[in-house]
Structures are given as structure tokens and as C-alpha cells.
C-alpha atoms as a PDB file:
ATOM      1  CA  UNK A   1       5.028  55.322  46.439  1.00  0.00           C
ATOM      2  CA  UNK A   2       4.638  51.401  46.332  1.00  0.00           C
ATOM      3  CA  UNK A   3       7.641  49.721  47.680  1.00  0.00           C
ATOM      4  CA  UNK A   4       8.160  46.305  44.846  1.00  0.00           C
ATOM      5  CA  UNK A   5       9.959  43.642  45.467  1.00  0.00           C
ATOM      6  CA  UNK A   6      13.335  42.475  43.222  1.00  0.00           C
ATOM      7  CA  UNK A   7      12.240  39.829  40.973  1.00  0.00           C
ATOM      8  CA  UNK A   8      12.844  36.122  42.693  1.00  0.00           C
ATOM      9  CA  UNK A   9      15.260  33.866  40.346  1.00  0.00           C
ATOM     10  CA  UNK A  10      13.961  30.235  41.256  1.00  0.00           C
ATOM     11  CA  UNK A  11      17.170  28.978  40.025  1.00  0.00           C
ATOM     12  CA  UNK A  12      19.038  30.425  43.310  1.00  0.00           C
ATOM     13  CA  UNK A  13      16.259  28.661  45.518  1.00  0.00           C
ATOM     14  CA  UNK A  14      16.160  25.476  44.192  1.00  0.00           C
ATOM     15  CA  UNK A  15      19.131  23.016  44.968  1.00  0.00           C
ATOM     16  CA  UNK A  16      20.459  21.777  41.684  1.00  0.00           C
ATOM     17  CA  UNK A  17      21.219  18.057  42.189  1.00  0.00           C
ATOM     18  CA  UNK A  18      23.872  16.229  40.313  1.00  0.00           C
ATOM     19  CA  UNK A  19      22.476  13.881  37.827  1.00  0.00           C
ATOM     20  CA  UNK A  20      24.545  11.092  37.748  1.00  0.00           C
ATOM     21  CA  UNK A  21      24.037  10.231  41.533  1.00  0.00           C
ATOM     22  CA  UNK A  22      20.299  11.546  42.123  1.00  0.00           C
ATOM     23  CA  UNK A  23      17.779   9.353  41.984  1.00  0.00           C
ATOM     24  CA  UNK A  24      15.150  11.918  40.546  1.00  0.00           C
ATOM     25  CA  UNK A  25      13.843  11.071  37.118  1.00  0.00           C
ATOM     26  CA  UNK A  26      15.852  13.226  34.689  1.00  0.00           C
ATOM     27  CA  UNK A  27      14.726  14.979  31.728  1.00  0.00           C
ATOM     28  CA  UNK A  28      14.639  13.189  28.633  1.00  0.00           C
ATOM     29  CA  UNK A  29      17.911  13.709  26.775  1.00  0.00           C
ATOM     30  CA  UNK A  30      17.338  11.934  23.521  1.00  0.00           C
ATOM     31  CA  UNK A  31      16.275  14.861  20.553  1.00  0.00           C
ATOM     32  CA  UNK A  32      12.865  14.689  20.336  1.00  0.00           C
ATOM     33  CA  UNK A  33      10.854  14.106  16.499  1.00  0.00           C
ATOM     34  CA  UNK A  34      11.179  16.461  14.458  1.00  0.00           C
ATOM     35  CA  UNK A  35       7.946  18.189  12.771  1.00  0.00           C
ATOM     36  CA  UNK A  36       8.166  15.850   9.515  1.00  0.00           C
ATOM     37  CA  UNK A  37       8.551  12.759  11.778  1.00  0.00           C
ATOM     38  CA  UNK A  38       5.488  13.448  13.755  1.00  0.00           C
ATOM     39  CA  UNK A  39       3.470  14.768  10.840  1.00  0.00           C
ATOM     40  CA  UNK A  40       4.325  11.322   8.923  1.00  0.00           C
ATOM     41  CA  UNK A  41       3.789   9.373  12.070  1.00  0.00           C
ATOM     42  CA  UNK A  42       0.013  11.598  12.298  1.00  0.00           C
ATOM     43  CA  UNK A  43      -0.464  10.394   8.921  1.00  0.00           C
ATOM     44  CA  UNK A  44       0.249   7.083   9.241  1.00  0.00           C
ATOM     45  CA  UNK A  45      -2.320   6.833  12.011  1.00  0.00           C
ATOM     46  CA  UNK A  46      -5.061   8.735  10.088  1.00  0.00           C
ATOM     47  CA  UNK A  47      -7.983   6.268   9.034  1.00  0.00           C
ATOM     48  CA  UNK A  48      -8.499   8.068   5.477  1.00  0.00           C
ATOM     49  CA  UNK A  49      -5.764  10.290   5.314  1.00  0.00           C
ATOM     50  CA  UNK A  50      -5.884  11.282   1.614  1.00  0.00           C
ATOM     51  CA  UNK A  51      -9.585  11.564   0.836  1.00  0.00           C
ATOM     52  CA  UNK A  52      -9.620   8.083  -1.010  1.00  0.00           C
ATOM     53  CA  UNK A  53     -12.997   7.434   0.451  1.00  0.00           C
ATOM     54  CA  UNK A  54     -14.601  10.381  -1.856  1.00  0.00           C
ATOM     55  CA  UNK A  55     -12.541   9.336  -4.599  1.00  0.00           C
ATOM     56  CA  UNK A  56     -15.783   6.979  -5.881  1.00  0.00           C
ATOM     57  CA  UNK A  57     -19.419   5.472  -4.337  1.00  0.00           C
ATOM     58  CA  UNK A  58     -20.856   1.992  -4.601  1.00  0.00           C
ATOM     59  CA  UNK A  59     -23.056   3.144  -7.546  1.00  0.00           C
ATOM     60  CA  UNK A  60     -20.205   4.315  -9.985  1.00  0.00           C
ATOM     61  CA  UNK A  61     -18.406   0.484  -9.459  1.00  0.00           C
ATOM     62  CA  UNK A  62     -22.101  -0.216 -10.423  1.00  0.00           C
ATOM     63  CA  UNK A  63     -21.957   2.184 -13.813  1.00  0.00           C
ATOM     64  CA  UNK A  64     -18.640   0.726 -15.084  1.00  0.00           C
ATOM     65  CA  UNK A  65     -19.816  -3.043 -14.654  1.00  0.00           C
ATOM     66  CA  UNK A  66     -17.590  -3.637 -11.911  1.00  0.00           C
ATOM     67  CA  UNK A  67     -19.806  -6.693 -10.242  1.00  0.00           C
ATOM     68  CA  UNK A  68     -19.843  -8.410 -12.901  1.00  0.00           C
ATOM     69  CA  UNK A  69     -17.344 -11.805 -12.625  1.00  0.00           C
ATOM     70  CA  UNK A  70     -16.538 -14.797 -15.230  1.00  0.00           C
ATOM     71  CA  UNK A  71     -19.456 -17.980 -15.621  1.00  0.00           C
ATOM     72  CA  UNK A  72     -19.386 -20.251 -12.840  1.00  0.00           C
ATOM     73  CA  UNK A  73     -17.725 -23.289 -14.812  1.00  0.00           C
ATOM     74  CA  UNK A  74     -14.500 -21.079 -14.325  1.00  0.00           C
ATOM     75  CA  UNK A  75     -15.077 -20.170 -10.786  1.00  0.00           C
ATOM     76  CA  UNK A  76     -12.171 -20.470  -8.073  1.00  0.00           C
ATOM     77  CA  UNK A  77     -13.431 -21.569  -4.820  1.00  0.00           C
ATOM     78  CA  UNK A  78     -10.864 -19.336  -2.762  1.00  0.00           C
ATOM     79  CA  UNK A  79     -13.084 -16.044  -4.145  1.00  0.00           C
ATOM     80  CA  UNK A  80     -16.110 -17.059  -2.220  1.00  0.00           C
ATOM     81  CA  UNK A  81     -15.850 -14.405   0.519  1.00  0.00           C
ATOM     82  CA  UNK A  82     -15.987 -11.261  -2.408  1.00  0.00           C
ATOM     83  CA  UNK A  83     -19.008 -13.225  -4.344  1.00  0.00           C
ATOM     84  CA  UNK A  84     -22.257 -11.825  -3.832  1.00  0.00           C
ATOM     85  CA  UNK A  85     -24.554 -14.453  -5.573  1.00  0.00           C
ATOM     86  CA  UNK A  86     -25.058 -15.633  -9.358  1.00  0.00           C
ATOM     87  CA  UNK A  87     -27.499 -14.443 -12.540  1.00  0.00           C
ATOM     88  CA  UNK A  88     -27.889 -16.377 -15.780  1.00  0.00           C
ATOM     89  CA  UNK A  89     -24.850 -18.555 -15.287  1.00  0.00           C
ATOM     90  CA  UNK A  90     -22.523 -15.202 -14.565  1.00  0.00           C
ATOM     91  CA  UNK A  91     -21.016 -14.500 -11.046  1.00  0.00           C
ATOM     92  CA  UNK A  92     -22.234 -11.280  -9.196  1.00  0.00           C
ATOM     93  CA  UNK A  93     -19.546  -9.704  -7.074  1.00  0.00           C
ATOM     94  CA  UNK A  94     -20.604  -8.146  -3.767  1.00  0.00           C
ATOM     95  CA  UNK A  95     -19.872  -4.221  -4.300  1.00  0.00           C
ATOM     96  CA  UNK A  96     -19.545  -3.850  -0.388  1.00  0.00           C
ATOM     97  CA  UNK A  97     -16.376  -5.949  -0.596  1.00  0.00           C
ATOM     98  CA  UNK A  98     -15.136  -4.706  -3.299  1.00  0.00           C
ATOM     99  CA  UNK A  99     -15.524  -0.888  -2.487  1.00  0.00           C
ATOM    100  CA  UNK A 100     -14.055  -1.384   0.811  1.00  0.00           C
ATOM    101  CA  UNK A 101     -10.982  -3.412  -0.166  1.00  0.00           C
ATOM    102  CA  UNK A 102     -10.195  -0.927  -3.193  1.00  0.00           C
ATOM    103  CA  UNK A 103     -10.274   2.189  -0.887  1.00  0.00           C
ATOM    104  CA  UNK A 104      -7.815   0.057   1.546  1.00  0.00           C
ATOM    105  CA  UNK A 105      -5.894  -0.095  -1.675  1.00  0.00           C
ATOM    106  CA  UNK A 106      -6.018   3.369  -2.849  1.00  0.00           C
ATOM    107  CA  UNK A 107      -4.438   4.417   0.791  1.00  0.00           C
ATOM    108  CA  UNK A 108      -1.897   2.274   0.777  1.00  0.00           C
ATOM    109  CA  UNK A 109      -1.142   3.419  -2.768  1.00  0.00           C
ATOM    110  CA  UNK A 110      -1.134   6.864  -1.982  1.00  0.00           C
ATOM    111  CA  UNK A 111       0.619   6.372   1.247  1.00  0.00           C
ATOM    112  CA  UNK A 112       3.834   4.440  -0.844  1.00  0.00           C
ATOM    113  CA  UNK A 113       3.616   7.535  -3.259  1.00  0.00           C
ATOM    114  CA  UNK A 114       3.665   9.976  -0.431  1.00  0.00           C
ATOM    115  CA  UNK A 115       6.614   8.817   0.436  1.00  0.00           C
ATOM    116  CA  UNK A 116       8.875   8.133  -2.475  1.00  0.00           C
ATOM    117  CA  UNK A 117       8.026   4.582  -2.546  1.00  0.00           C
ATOM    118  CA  UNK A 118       8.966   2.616  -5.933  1.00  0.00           C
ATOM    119  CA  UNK A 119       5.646   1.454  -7.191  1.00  0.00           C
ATOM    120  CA  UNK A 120       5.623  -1.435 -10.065  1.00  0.00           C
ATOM    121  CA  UNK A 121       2.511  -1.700 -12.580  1.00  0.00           C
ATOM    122  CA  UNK A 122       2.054  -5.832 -14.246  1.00  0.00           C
ATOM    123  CA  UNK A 123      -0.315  -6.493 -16.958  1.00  0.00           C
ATOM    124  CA  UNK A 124       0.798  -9.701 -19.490  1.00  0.00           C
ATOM    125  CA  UNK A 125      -1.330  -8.628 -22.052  1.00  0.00           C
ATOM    126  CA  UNK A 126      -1.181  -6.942 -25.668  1.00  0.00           C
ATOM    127  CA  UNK A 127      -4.423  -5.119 -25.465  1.00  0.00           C
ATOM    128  CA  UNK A 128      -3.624  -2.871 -22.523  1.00  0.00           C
ATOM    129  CA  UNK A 129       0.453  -3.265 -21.903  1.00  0.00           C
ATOM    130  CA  UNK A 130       0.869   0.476 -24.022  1.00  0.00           C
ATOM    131  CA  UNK A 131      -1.826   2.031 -21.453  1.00  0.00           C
ATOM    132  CA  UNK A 132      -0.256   0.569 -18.450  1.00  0.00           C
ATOM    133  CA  UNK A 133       3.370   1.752 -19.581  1.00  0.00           C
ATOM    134  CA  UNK A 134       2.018   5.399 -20.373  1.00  0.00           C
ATOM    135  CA  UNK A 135       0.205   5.413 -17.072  1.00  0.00           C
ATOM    136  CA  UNK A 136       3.360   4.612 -15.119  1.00  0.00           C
ATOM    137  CA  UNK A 137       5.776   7.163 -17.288  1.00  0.00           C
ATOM    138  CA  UNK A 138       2.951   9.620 -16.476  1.00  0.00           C
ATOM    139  CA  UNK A 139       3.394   9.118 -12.744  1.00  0.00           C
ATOM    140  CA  UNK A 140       7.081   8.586 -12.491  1.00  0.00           C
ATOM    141  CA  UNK A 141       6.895   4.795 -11.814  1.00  0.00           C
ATOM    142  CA  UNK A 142       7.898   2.105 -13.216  1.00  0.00           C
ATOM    143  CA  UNK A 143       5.534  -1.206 -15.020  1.00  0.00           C
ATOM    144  CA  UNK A 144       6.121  -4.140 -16.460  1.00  0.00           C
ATOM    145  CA  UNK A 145       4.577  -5.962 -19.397  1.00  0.00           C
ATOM    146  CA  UNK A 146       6.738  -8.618 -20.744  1.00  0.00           C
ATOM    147  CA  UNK A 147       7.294 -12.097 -19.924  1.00  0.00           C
ATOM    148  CA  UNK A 148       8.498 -12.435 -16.140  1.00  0.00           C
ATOM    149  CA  UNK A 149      11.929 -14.320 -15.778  1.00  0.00           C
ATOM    150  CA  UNK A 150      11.506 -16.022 -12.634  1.00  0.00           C
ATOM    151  CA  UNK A 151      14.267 -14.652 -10.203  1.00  0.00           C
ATOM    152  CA  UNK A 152      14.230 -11.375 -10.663  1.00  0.00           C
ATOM    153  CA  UNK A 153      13.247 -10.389  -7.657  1.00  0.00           C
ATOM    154  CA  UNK A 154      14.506 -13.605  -5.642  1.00  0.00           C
ATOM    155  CA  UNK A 155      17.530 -13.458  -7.096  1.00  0.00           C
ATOM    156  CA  UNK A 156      18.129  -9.745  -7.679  1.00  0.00           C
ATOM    157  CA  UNK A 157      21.288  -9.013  -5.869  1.00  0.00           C
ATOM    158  CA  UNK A 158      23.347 -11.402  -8.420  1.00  0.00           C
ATOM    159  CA  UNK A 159      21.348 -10.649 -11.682  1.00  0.00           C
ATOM    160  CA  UNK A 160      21.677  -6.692 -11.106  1.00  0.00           C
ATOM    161  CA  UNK A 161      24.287  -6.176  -8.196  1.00  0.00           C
ATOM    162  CA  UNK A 162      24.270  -5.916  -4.747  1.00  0.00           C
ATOM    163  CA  UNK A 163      22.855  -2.392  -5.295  1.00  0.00           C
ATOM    164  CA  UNK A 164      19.323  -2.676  -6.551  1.00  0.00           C
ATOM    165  CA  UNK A 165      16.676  -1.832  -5.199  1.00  0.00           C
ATOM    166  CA  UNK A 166      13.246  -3.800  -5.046  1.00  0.00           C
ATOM    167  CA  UNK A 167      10.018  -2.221  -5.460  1.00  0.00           C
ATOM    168  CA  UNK A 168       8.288  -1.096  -2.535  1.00  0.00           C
ATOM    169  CA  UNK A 169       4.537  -2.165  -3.878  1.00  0.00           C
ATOM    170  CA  UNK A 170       3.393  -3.983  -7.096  1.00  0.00           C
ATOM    171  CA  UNK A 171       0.075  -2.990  -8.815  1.00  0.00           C
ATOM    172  CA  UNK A 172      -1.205  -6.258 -10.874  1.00  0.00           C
ATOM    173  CA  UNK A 173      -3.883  -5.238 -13.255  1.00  0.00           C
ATOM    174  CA  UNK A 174      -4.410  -9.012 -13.658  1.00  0.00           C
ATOM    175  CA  UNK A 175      -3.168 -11.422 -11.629  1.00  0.00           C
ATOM    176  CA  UNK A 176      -3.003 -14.161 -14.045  1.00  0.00           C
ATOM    177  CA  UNK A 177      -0.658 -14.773 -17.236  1.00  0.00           C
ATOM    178  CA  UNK A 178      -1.313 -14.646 -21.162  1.00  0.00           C
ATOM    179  CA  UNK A 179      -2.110 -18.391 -21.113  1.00  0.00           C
ATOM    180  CA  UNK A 180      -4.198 -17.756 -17.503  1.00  0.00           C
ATOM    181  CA  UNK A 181      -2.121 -19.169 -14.940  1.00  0.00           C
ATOM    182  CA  UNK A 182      -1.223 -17.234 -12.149  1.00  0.00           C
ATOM    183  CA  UNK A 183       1.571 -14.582 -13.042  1.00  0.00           C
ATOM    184  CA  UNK A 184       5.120 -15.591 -11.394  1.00  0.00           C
ATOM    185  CA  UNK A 185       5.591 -11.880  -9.758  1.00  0.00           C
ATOM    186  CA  UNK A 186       2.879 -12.781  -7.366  1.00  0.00           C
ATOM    187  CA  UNK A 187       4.482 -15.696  -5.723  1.00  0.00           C
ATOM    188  CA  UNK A 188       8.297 -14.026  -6.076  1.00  0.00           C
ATOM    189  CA  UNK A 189       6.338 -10.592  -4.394  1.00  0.00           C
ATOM    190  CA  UNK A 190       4.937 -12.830  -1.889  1.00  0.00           C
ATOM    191  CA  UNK A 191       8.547 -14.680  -1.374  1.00  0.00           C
ATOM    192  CA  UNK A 192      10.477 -11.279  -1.089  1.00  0.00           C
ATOM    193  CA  UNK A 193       7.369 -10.156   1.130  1.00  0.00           C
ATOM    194  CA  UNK A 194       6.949  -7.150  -1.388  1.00  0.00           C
ATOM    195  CA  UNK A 195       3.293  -5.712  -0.997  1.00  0.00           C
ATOM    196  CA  UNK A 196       0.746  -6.048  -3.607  1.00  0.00           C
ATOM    197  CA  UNK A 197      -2.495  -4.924  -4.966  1.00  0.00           C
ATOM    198  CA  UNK A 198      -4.488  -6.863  -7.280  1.00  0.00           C
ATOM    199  CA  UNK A 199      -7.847  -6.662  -9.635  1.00  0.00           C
ATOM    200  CA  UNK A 200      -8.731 -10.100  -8.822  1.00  0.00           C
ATOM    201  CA  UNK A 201     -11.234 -12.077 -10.893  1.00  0.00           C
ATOM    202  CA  UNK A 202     -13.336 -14.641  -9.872  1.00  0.00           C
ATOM    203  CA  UNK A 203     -11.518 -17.165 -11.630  1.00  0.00           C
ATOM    204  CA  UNK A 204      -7.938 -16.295  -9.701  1.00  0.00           C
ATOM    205  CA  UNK A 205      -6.767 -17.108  -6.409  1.00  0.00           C
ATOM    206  CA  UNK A 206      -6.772 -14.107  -4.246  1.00  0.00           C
ATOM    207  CA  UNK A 207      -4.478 -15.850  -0.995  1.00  0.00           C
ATOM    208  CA  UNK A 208      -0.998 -14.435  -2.481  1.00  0.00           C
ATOM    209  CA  UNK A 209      -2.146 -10.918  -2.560  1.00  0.00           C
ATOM    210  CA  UNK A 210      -1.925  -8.780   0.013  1.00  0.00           C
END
């Protein structure tokens, strides 16, 4: 027969010491995250969380015409970072810019969506205004295709009460007006520092956009 020994309780060895005059480091007694704050906070940290990257290639911007910009008579200096050269009097954008800044887009996008962001869609335009508005019905957004009062998002609180509630991004399908200046709800976005993504073309200024 094998004589065992009574289990030890380490609580009756160690001294407890009273917390409010030790000078031991205490336990930390603030809740910690929970799972959805970490996982969000993972996210947030993840360079391509989403999959955006797969979402297209170089070659398909190619396909649908993408490099193609306005002639050079209506060129604006500020987009000479994004142009790759020039052919027959037509600007040639540089795909490598372009694919990289529309997958930073598409994250940021999806990141707003992920979480319950208010996303805005601008076109001032006839042709396209029905396909924007279906587009953002479709995802539960919102878009806007009219003429822009200024103040509406300067001046919000008085026009629509103290309750309302800006848009988290803006989505400008083009960034300048029916008459081609550049749309209002750029520099009020910029103003109320409201995030937004832009198809810029090589005759707008890209400086306002974020």
C-alpha cells in the first residue's frame, strides 16, 4: 500500500497581501475586450481583410478601357502623379496607380459596410442618376443625384435638427458637376472631414478626396 499525500491548497501557503497598501503590481481590474471588440480590432489591422485584392487584376481595368483619360488641352496639372504618359493627343493613366488606390478604396468601403456605416452615392448626371439610385436601394444605402444645396452637410444640425446624422463615407462617381466644375459635396465632405472616394478624371482635381 502507497502512503499519498493530502492534496496541498497553495492558497493556505501563500500570504494574501492587502491591495490597497502593497506595493505588488495588482491584477488588472478593468473588463477585458470582449470577443467582437478584438475580432473588429483583428480586422481593422488586417492588410486585405475582405479579399478586395482578388476582386479584379490589372488586365480587366485594361478590358473595360479604364486607362484611358480626357485630351491633354483639358488636362489638370494636380493628376500628374496617376498619369502614365500620352497617345494621339489622349492621356494614358498608369494602371499600377489606379489598381492600387481602387483596392485601398474597396477596403475602406467594405470596412464602413461591415460596420453599419451610412454610405452616400453622388453622380450629377441624367444618363446614370437611375443606375446609381437602384444600386444604392439595392444595398441599403443611400445616393444622391440632384442639385447639391450648399449647407447641407455644414449646416445640418439647423436645416434637419440637432438629430441627424451625417454620412460616414461618400462614393462620387464623378467628382465634377453637370456644367464640370467641381461638385460642392466634395469641399462640404472635406469641411465636415467626411471620407470620400472618388473616380477621378484627368481633368479634376484629386487634392479634396481622400
Amino acid at each position: 500500500m502507497i502512503a499519498t499525500r493530502p492534496a496541498i491548497n497553495l492558497r493556505n501557503i501563500i500570504p494574501r497581501v492587502c491591495s490597497r497598501y502593497s506595493t505588488l503590481p495588482q491584477p488588472n481590474e478593468t473588463p477585458s475586450e470582449s470577443i467582437e471588440e478584438q475580432v473588429e480590432t483583428a480586422d481593422l489591422k488586417h492588410p486585405d481583410y475582405f479579399n478586395v485584392r482578388n476582386l479584379f487584376t490589372v488586365k480587366d481595368l485594361f478590358d473595360a478601357r479604364v486607362h484611358y483619360g480626357h485630351k491633354i488641352g483639358s488636362f489638370d496639372e494636380r493628376m500628374t502623379p496617376y498619369i502614365y504618359g500620352n497617345r494621339l493627343g489622349h492621356l494614358i493613366f498608369d494602371l499600377d496607380i489606379t489598381a492600387e488606390h481602387l483596392r485601398q478604396a474597396l477596403n475602406i468601403t467594405a470596412h464602413t459596410a461591415y460596420r453599419d456605416g451610412v454610405i452616400l452615392f453622388f453622380l450629377r448626371g441624367a444618363h446614370n442618376s437611375h443606375i446609381v439610385e437602384k444600386t444604392a436601394l439595392e444595398c441599403g444605402e443611400f445616393a444622391h443625384t440632384r442639385f447639391w444645396r450648399g449647407g447641407i452637410f455644414t449646416n445640418a444640425n439647423k436645416q434637419f435638427g440637432e438629430a441627424t446624422r451625417l454620412p460616414d463615407l461618400c462614393i462620387f462617381f464623378n467628382t465634377l458637376n453637370n456644367i464640370l466644375l467641381q461638385h460642392t459635396a466634395v469641399r462640404d465632405s472635406a469641411k465636415m472631414s467626411i471620407a470620400t472616394i472618388g473616380i477621378v478624371d484627368s481633368n479634376c482635381n484629386p487634392n479634396l478626396i481622400t
